[in-house]
Each structure stands twice: as structure tokens, then as C-alpha cells.
C-alpha atoms as a PDB file:
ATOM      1  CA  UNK A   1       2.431  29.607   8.085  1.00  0.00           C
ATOM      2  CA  UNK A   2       3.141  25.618   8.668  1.00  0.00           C
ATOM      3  CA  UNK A   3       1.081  23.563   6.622  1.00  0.00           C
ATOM      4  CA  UNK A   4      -0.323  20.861   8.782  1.00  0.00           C
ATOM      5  CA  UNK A   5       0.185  17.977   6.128  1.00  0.00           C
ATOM      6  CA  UNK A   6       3.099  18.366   3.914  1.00  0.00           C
ATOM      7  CA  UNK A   7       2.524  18.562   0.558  1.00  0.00           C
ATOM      8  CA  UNK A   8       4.982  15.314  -0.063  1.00  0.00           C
ATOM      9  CA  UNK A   9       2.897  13.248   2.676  1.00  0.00           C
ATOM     10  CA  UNK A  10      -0.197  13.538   0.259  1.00  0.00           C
ATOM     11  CA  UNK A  11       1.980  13.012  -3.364  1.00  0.00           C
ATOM     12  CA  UNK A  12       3.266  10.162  -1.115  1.00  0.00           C
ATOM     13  CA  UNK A  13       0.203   8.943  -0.195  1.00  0.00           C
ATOM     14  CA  UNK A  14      -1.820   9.134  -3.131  1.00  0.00           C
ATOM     15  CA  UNK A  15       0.482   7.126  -4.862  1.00  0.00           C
ATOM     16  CA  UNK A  16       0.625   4.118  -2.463  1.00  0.00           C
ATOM     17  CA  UNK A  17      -2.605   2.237  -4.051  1.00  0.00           C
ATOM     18  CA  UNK A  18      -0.437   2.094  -7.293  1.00  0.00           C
ATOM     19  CA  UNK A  19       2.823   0.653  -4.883  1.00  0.00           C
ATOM     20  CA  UNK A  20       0.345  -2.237  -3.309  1.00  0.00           C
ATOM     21  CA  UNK A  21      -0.874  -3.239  -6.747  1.00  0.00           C
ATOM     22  CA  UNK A  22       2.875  -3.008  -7.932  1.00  0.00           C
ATOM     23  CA  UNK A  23       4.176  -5.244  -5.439  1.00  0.00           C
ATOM     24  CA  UNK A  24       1.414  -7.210  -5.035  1.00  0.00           C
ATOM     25  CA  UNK A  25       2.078  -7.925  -9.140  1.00  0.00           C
ATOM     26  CA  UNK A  26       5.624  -8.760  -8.177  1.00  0.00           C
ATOM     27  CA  UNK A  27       4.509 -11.495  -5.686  1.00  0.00           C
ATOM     28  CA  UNK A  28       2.329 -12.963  -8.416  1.00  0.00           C
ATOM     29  CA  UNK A  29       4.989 -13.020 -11.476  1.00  0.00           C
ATOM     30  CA  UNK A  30       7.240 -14.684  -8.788  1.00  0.00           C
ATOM     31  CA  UNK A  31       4.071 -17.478  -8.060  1.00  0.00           C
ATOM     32  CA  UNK A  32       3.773 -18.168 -11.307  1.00  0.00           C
ATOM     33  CA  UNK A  33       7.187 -18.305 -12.218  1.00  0.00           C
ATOM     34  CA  UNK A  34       8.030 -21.231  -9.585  1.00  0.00           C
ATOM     35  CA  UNK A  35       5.127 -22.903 -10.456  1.00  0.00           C
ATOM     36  CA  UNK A  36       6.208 -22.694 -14.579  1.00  0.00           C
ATOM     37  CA  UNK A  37       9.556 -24.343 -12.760  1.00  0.00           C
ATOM     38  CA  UNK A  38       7.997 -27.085 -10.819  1.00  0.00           C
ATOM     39  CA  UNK A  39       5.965 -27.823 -13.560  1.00  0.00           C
ATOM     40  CA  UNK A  40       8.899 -27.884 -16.384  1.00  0.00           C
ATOM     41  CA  UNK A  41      10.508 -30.314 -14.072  1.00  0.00           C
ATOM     42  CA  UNK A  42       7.503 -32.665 -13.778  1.00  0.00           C
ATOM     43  CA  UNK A  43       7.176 -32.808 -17.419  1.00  0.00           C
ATOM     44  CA  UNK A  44      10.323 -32.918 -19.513  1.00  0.00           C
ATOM     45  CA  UNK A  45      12.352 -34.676 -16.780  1.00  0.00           C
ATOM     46  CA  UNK A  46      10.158 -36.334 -14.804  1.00  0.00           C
ATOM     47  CA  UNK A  47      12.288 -34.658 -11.749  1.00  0.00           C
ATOM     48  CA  UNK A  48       9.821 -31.877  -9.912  1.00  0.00           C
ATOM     49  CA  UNK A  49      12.555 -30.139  -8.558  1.00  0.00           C
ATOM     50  CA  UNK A  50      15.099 -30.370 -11.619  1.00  0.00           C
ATOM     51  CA  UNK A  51      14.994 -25.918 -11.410  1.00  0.00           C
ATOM     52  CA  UNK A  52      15.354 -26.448  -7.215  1.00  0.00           C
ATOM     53  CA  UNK A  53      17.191 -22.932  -7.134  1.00  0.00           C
ATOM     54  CA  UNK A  54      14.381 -21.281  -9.533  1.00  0.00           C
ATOM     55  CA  UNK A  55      11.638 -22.158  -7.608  1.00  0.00           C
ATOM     56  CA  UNK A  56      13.629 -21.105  -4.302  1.00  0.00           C
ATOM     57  CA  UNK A  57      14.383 -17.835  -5.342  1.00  0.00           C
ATOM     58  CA  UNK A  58      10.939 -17.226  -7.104  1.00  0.00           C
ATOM     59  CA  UNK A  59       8.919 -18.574  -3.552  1.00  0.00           C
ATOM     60  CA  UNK A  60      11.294 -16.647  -1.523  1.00  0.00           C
ATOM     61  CA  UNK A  61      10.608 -13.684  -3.912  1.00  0.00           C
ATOM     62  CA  UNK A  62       6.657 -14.370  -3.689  1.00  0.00           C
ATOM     63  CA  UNK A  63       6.707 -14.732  -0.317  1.00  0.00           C
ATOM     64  CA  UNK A  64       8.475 -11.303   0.297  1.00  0.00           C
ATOM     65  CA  UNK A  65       6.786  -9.607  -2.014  1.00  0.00           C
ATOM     66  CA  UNK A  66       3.233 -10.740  -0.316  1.00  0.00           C
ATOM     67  CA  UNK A  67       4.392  -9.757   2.852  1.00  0.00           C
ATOM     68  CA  UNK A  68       5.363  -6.586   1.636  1.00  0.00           C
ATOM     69  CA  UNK A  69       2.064  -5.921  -0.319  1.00  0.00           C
ATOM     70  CA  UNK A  70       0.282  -6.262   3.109  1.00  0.00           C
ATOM     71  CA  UNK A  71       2.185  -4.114   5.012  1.00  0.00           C
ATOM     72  CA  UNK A  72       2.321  -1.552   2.619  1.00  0.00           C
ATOM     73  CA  UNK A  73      -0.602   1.486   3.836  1.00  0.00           C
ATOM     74  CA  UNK A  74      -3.189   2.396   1.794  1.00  0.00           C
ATOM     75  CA  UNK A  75      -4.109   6.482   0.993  1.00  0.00           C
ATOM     76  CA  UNK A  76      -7.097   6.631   3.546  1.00  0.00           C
ATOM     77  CA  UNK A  77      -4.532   5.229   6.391  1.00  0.00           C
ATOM     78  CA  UNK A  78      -1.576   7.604   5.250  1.00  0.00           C
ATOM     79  CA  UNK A  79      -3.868  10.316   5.838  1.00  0.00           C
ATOM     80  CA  UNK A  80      -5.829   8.728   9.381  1.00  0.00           C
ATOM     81  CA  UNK A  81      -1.871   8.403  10.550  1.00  0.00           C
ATOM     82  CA  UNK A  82      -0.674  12.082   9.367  1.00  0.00           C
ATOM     83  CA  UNK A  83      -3.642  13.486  10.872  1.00  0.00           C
ATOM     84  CA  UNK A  84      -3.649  11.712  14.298  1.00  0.00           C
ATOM     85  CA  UNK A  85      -0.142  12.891  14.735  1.00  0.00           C
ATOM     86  CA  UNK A  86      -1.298  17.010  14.945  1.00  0.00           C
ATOM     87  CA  UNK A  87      -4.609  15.830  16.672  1.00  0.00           C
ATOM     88  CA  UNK A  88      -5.009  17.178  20.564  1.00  0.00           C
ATOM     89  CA  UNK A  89      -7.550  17.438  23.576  1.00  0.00           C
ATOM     90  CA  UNK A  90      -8.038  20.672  22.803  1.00  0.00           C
ATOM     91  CA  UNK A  91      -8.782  20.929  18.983  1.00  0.00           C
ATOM     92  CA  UNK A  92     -11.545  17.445  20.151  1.00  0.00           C
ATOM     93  CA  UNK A  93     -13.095  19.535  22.623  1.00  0.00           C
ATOM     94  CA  UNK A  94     -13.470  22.564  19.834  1.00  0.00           C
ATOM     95  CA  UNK A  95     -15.347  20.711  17.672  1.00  0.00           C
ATOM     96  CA  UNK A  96     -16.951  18.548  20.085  1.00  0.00           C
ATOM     97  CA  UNK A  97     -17.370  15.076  18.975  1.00  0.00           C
ATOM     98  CA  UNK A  98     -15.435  11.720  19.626  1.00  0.00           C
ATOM     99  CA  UNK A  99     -11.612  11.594  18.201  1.00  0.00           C
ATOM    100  CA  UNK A 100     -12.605   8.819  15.488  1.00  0.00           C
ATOM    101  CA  UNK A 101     -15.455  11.275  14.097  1.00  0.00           C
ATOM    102  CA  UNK A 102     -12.293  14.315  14.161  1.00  0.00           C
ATOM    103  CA  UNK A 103      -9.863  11.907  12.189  1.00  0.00           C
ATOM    104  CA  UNK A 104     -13.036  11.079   9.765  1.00  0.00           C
ATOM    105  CA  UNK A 105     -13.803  14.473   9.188  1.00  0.00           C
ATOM    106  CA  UNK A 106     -10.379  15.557   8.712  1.00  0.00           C
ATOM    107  CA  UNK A 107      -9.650  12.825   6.109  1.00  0.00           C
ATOM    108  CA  UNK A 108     -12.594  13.370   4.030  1.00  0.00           C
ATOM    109  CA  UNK A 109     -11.570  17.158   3.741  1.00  0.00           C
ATOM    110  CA  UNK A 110      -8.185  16.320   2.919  1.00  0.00           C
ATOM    111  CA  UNK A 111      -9.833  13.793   0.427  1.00  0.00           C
ATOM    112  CA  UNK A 112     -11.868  16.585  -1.142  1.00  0.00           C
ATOM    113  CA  UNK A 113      -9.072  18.576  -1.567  1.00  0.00           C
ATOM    114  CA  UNK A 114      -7.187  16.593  -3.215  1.00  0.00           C
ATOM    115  CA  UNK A 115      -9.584  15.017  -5.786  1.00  0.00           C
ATOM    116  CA  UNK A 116     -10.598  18.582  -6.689  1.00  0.00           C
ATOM    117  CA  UNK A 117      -6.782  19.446  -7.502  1.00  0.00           C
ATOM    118  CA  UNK A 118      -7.110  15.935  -9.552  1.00  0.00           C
ATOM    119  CA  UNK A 119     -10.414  17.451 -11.326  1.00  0.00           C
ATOM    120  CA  UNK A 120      -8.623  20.482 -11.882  1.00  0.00           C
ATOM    121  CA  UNK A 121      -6.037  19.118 -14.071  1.00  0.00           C
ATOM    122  CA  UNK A 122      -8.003  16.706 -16.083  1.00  0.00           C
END
């Protein structure tokens, strides 16, 4: 028998939180490395812009790495978009409430299941 949800969609997914706060730890290294630049400039040389290519690369860097932090998915929407996908008209009508209270229900089980594996190791 299929499994619904591959196993590797939910090692995936429970390891995107960690991937957000990575990149989003990128982006902030790279901040504060352009403004360490700026700053070294203003002070020993009285030229802001003395490390121009340092604080390029670092915003450019900061800026990508943001951008990448946001679009990145958390667990909870993994799961909402791997569900969806195997949802139909039929399996709504079986358990007879709205498609938003199906996804819900379906993530929280797939939540449960997972934590309790997690419990089960520890």
C-alpha cells in the first residue's frame, strides 16, 4: 500500500524551521558585516565607503538571504500543501465538514504522529 505522505516529505518538513532560522542567521551575519564595513570606513579613514565592494557583497548577501528566509515554508504549511494535493470531493463529503476543517484535521494527525515518533526516541 501507497503511503499518502512520503516519509521524506515529513523528514523534509520537519526540518525546515531549523532552514528559516539558518538562513535567516545568514542574512543577519551579512547585516552586520556591511555595517562593521561602513563603519570601519567612517572611522579610521574618514571615507564611509573605503570597503565599497564589502558592503556590496555583504547587502547583496543580506538582502538574498532575507528574501530567501521568507519564502522558505514552515512545517505546518509543508504539511497543509502535501495534504491538499491527495484531498478530493469525495473524501470532503465523507467526513462532512468544510475543506479548511479536512486540511486542519489532517495536519494535526500528521502532527501527532510525528511528535510521538519524536517522544519515542527521546
Amino acid at each position: 500500500m501507497k503511503p499518502i505522505i512520503s516519509p521524506w516529505l515529513i523528514y523534509f518538513a520537519s526540518r525546515a524551521d531549523n532552514l528559516t532560522t539558518f538562513f535567516g542567521m545568514i542574512a543577519g551575519i551579512c547585516g552586520v558585516i556591511a555595517m562593521c564595513a561602513l563603519f570601519a570606513g567612517l572611522t579610521e579613514y574618514s571615507e564611509p565607503f573605503k570597503f565599497r565592494k564589502t558592503i556590496s557583497k555583504s547587502i547583496i548577501g543580506c538582502v538574498v538571504m532575507t528574501i530567501i528566509t521568507i519564502m522558505t515554508p514552515n512545517t505546518e504549511t509543508i504539511y497543509t500543501m502535501a495534504v491538499v494535493n491527495e484531498i478530493t470531493p469525495d473524501n470532503i463529503q465523507t467526513i462532512g465538514k468544510t475543506g479548511k476543517d479536512v486540511v486542519d484535521y489532517i495536519t494535526d494527525q500528521i502532527d501527532k504522529i510525528v511528535n510521538d515518533k519524536e517522544e519515542d526516541k527521546k
